[in-house]
C-alpha atoms as a PDB file:
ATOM      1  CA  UNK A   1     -15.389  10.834   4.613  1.00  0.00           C
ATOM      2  CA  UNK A   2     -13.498  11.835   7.664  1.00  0.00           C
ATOM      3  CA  UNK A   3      -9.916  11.918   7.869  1.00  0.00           C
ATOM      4  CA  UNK A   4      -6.953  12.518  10.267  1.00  0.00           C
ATOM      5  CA  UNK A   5      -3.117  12.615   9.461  1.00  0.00           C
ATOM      6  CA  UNK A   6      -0.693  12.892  12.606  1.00  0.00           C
ATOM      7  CA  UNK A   7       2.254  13.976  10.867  1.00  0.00           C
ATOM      8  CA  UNK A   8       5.411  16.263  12.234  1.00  0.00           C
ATOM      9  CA  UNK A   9       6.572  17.111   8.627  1.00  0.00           C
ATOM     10  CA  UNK A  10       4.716  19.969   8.132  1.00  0.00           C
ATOM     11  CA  UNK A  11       5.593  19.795   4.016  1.00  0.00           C
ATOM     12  CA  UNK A  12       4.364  16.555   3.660  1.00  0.00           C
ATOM     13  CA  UNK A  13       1.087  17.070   6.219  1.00  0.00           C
ATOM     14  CA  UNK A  14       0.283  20.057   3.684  1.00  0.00           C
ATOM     15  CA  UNK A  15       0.841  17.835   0.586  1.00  0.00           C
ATOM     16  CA  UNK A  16      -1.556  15.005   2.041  1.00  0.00           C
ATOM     17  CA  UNK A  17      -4.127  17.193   3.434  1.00  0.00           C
ATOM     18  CA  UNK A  18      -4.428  19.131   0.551  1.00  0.00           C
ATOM     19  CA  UNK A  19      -4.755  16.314  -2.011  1.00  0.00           C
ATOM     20  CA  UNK A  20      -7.105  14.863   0.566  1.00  0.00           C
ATOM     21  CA  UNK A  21      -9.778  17.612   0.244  1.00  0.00           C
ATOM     22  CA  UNK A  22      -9.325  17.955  -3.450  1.00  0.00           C
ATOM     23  CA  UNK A  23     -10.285  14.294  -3.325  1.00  0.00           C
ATOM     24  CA  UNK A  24     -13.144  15.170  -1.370  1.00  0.00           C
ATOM     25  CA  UNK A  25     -12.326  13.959   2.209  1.00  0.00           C
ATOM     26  CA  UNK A  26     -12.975  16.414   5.625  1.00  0.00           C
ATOM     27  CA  UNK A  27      -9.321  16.147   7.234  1.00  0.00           C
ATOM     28  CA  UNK A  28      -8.204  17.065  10.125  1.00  0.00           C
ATOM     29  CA  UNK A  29      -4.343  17.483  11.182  1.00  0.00           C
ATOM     30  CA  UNK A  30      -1.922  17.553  13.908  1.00  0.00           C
ATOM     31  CA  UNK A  31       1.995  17.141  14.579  1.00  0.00           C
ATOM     32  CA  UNK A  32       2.442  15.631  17.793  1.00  0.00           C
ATOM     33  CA  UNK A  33       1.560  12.039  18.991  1.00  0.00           C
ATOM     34  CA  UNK A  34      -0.058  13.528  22.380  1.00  0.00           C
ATOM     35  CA  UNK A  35      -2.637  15.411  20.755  1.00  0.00           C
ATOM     36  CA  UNK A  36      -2.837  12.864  17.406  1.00  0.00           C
ATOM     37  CA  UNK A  37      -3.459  10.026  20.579  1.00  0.00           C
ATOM     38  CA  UNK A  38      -6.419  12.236  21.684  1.00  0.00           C
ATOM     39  CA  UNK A  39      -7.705  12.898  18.412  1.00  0.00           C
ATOM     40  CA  UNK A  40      -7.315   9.281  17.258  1.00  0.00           C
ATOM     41  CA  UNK A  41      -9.298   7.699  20.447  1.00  0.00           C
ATOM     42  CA  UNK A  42     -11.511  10.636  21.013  1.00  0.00           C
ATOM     43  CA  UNK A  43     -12.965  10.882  17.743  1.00  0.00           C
ATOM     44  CA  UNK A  44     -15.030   8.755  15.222  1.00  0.00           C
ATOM     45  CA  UNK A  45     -13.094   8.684  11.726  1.00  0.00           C
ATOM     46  CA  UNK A  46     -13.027   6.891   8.195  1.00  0.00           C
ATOM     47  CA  UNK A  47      -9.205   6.389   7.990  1.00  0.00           C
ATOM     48  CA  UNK A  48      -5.973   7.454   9.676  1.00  0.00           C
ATOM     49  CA  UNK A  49      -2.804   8.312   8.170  1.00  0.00           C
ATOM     50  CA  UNK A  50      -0.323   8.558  10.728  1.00  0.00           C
ATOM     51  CA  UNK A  51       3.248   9.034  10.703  1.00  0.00           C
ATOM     52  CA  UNK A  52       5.343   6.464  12.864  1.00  0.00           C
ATOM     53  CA  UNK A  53       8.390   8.788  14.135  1.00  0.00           C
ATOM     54  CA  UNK A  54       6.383  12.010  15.831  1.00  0.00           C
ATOM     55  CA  UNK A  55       7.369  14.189  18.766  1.00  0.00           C
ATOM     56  CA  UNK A  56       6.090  14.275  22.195  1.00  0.00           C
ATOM     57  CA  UNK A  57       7.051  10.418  23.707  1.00  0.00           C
ATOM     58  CA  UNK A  58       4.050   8.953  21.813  1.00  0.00           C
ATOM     59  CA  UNK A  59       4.971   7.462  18.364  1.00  0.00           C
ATOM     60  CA  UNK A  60       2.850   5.826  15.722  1.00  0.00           C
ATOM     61  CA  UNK A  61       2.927   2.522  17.083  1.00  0.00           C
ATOM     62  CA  UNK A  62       1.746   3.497  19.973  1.00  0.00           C
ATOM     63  CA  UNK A  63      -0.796   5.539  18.752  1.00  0.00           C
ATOM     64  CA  UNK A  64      -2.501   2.446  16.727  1.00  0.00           C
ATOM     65  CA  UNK A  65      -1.711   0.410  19.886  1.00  0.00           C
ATOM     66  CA  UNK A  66      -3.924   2.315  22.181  1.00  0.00           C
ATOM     67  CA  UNK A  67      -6.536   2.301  19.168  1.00  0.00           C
ATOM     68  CA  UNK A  68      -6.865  -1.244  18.782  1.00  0.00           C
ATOM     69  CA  UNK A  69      -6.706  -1.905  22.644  1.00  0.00           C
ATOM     70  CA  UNK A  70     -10.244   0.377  22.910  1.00  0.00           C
ATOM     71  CA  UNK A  71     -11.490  -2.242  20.715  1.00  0.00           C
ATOM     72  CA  UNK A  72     -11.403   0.739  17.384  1.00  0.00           C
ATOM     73  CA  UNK A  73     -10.885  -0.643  13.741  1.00  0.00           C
ATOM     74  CA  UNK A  74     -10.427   2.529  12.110  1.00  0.00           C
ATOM     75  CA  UNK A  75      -8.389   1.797   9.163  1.00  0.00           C
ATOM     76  CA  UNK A  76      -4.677   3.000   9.639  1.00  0.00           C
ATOM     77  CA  UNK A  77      -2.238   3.334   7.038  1.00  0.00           C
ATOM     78  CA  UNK A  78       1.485   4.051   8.249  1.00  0.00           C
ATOM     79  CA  UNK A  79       3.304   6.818   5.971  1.00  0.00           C
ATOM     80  CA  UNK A  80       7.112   6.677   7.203  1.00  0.00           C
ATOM     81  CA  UNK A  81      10.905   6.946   5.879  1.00  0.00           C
ATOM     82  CA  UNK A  82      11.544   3.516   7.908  1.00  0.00           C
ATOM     83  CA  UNK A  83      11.749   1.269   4.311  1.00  0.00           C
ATOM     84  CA  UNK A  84      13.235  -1.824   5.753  1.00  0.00           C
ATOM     85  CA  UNK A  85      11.222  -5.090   5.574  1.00  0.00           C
ATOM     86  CA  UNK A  86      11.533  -5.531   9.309  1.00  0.00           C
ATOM     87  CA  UNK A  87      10.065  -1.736  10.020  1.00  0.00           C
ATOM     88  CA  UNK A  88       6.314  -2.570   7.637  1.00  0.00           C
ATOM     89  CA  UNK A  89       6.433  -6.117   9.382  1.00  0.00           C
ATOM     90  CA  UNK A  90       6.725  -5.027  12.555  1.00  0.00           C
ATOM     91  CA  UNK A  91       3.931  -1.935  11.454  1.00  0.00           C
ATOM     92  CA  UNK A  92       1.245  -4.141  10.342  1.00  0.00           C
ATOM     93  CA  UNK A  93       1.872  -6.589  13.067  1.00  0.00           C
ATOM     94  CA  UNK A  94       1.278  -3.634  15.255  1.00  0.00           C
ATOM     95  CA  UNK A  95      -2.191  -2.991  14.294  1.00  0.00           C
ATOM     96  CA  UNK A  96      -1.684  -0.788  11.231  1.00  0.00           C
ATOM     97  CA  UNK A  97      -3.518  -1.779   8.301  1.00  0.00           C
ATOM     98  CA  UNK A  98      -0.951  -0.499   5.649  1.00  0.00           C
ATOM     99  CA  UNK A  99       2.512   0.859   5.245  1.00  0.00           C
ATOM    100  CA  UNK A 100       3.616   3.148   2.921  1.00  0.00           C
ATOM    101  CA  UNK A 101       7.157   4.129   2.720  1.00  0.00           C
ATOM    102  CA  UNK A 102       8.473   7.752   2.182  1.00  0.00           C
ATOM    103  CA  UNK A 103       9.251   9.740  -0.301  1.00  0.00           C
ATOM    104  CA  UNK A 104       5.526   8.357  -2.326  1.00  0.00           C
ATOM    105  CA  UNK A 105       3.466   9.689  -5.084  1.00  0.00           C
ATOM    106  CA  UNK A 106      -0.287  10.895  -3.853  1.00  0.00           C
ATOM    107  CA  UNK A 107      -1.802   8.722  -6.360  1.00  0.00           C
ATOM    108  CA  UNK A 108      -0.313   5.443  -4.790  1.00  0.00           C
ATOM    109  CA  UNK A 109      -1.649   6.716  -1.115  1.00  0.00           C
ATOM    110  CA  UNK A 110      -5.036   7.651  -2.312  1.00  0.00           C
ATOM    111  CA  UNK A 111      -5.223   4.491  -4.100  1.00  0.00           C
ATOM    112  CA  UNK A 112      -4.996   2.624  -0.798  1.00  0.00           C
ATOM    113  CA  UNK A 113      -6.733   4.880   1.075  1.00  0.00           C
ATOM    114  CA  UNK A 114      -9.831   3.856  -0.690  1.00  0.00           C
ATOM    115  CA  UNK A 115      -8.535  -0.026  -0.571  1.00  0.00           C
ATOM    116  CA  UNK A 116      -8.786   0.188   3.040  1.00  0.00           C
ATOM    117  CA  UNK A 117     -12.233   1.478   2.690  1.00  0.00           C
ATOM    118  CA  UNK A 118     -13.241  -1.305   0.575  1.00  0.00           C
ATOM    119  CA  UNK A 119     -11.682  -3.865   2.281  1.00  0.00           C
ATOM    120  CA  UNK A 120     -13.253  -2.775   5.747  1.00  0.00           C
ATOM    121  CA  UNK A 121     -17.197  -2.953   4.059  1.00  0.00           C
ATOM    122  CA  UNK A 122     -18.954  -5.673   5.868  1.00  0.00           C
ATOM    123  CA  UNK A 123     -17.621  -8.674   5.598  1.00  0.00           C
ATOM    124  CA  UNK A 124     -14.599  -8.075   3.480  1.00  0.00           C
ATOM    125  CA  UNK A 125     -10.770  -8.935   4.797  1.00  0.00           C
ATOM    126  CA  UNK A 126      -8.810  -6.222   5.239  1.00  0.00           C
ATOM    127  CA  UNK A 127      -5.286  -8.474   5.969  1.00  0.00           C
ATOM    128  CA  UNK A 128      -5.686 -10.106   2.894  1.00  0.00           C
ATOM    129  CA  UNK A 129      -5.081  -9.037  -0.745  1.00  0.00           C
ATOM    130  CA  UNK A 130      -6.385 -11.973  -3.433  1.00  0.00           C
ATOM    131  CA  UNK A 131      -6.222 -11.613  -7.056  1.00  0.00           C
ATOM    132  CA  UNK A 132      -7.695 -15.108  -8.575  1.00  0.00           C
ATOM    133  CA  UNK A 133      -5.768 -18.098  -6.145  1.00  0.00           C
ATOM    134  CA  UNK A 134      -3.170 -15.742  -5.772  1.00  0.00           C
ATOM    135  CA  UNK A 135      -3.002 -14.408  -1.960  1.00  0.00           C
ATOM    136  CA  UNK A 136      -0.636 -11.962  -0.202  1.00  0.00           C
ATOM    137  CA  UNK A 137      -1.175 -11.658   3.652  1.00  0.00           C
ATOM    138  CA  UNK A 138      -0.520  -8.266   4.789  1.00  0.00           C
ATOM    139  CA  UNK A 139       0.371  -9.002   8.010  1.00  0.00           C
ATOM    140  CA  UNK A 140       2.595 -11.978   8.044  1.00  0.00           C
ATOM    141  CA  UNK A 141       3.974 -11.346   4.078  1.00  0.00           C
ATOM    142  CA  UNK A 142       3.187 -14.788   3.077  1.00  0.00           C
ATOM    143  CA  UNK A 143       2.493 -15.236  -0.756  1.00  0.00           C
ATOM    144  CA  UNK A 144       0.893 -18.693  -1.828  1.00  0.00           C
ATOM    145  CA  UNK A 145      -0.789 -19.416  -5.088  1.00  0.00           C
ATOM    146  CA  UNK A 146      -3.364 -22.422  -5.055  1.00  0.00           C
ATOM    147  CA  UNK A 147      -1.272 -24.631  -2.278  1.00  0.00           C
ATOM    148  CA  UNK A 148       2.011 -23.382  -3.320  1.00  0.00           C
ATOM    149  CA  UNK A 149       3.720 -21.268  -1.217  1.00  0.00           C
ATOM    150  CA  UNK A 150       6.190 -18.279  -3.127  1.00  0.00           C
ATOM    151  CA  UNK A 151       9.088 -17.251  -1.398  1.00  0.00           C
ATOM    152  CA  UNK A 152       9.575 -13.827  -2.715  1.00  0.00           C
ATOM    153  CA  UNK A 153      13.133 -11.230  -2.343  1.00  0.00           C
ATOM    154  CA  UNK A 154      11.898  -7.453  -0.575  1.00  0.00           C
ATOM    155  CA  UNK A 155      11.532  -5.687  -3.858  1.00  0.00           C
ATOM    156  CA  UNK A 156       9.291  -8.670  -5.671  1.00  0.00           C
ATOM    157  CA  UNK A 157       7.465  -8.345  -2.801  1.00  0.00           C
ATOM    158  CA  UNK A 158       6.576  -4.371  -2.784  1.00  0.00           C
ATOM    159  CA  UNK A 159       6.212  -4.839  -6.469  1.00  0.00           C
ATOM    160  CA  UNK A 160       4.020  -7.610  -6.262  1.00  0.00           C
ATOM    161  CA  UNK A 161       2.073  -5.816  -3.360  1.00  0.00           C
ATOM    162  CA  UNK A 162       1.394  -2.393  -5.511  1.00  0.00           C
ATOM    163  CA  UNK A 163       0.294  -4.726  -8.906  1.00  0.00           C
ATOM    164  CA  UNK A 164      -2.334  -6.389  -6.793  1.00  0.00           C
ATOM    165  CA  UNK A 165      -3.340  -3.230  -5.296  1.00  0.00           C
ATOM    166  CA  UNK A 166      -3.855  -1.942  -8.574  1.00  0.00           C
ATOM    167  CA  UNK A 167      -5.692  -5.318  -9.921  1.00  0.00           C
ATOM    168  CA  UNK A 168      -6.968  -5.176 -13.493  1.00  0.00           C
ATOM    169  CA  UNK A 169      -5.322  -1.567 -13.823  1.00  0.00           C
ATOM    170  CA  UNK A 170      -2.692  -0.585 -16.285  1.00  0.00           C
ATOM    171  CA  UNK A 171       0.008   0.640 -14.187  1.00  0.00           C
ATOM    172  CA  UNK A 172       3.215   2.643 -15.672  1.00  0.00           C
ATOM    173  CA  UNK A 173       6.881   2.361 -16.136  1.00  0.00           C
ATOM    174  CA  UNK A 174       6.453   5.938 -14.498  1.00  0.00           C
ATOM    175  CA  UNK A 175       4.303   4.626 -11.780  1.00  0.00           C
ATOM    176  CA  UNK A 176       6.251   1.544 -10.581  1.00  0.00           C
ATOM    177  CA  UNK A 177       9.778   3.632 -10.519  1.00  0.00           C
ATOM    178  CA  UNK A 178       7.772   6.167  -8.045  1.00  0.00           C
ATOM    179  CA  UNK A 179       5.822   3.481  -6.076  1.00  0.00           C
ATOM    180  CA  UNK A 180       8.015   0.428  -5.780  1.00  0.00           C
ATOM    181  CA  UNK A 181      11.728   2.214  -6.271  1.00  0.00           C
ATOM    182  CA  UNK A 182      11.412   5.173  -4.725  1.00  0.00           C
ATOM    183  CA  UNK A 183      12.668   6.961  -8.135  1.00  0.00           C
ATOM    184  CA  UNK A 184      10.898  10.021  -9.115  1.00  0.00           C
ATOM    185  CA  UNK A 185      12.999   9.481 -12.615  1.00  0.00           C
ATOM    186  CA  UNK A 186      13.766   7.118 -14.992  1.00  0.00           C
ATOM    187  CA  UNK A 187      16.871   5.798 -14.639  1.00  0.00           C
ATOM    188  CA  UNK A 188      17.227   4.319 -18.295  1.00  0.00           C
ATOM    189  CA  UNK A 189      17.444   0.584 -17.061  1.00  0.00           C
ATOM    190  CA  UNK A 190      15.926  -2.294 -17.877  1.00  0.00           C
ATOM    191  CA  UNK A 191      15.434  -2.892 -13.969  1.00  0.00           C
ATOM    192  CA  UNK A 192      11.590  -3.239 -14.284  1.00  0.00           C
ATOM    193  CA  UNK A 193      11.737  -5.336 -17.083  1.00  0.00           C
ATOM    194  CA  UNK A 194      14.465  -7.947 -14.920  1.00  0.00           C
ATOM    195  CA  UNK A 195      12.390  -7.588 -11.707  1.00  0.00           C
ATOM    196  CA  UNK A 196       8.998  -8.435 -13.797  1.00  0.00           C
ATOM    197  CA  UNK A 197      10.274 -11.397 -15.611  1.00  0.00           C
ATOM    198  CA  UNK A 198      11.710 -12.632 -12.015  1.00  0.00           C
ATOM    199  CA  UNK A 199       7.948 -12.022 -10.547  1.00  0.00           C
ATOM    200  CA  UNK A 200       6.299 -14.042 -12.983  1.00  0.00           C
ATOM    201  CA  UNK A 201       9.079 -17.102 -12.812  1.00  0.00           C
ATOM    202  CA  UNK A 202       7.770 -17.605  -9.274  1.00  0.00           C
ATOM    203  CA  UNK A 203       3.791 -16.100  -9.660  1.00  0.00           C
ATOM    204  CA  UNK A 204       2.662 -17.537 -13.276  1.00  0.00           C
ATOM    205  CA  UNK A 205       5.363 -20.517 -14.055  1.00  0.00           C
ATOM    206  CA  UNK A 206       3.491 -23.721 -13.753  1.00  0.00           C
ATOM    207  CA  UNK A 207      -0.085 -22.567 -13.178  1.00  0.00           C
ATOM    208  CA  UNK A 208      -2.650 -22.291 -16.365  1.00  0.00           C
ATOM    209  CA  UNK A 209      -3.445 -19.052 -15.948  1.00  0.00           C
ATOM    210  CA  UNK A 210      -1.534 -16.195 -16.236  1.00  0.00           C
ATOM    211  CA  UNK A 211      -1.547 -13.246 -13.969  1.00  0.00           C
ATOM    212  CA  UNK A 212       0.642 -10.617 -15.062  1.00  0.00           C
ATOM    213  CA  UNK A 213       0.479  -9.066 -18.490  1.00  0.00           C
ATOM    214  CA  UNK A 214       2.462  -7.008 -20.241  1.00  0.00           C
ATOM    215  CA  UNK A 215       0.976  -3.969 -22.382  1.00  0.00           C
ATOM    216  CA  UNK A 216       4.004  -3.379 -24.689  1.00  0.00           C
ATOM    217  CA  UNK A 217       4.674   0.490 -24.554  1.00  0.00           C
ATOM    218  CA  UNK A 218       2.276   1.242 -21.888  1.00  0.00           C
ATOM    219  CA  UNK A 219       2.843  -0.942 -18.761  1.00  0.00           C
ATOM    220  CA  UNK A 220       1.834  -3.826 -16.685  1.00  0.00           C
ATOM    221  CA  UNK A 221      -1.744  -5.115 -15.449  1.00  0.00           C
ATOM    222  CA  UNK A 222      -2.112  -7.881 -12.972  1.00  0.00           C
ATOM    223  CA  UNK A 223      -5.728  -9.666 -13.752  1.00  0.00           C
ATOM    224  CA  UNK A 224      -6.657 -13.366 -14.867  1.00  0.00           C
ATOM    225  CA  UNK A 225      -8.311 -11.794 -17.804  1.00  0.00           C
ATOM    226  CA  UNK A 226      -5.499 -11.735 -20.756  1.00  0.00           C
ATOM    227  CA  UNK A 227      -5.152  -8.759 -22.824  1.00  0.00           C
ATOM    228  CA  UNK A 228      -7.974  -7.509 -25.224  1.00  0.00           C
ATOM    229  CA  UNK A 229      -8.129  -8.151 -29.025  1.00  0.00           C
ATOM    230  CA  UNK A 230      -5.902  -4.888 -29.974  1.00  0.00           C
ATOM    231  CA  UNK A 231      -3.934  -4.242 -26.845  1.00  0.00           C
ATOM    232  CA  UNK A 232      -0.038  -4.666 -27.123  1.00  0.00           C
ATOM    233  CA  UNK A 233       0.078  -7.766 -25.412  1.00  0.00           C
ATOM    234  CA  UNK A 234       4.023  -9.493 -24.677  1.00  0.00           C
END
């Protein structure tokens, strides 16, 4: 699989590229947007990872702009420190794919690097994630369940976001602090534990089927199948 990252940070271009090709992938790099513009149209590739703030008058936007104007549906996932709600809306209205927010663990991006492969097989959706009648639209944010629509705060949201990425995987105290708060420790609160309960209030109340599970000791796994005989279900 062919890859390019545009990205000026030459710490965090080496940290991607190199996890890249241990993963397997042919990548290709530059830090500028001029030349990441000309490798981007010029060139035939499986997935992008492009930084949105880059030197040289031509930023990420733009970039995935002039892609999607030549008609190209190269998969495009946005790594950049812009975190707010309003900077990933205004990215995946854009034309990008996904967003992922710096600082982030490797795991997390390769995980949705290979999303966005799945999701852009023939015939598959690649603005919509669905877990049962659960559905989060990528580019407009909206969250319904069945015909109810779930109105969710910015951090149910990315935490909602990186369980359905992750569907029918056990996922970590560990790996939600990294993915979803930005913490690359544990701060010794029950802040998970709140913003979970508060998730499934609005996601599992009132429906016959829950989706979110609790593995006591070990984690969290979003699925419509319920725990095993012998896993620490709560």
């Amino acid at each position: 699989m062919r890859c390019l990252v545009i990205e000026d940070e030459a710490e965090t271009s080496n940290y991607i590229c190199k996890g890249l090709r241990e993963a397997g992938y042919l990548v290709s790099a530059c830090d500028n947007g001029p030349e990441g513009l000309d490798l981007a149209v010029g060139n035939d590739w499986d997935i992008i990872v492009l930084d949105r703030m880059l030197p040289g008058r031509i930023d990420g936007l733009s970039i995935v702009d002039r892609l999607r104007a030549l008609g190209k549906q190269t998969p495009v996932i946005i790594v950049s420190a812009l975190t707010t709600i309003d900077a990933r809306v205004s990215g995946l209205r854009g034309g990008a794919d996904d967003y992922l927010s710096k600082p982030f663990a490797f795991s997390e991006l390769l995980a949705r690097i290979e999303a966005l492969q799945r999701r852009s097989a023939p015939g598959a959706d690649s603005s919509q994630l669905q877990v049962a009648d659960l559905r989060l639209d990528l580019r407009t944010l909206r969250v319904t369940r069945g015909n109810k629509v779930i109105t969710l705060q910015p951090r149910e949201y990315r935490l909602l976001e990186y369980l359905m990425r992750n569907v029918n995987q056990v996922v970590t105290r560990t790996m939600l602090l990294e993915s979803v708060w930005d913490y690359h420790f544990d701060p010794q609160t029950n802040v998970i534990d709140v913003q979970i309960s508060r998730l499934r209030a609005k996601v599992d109340k009132d429906f016959p089927v829950m989706l979110i599970h609790t593995l006591r000791g070990v984690g969290y796994r979003m699925g419509p199948t319920p725990p095993e005989d012998g896993e620490p279900a709560a």
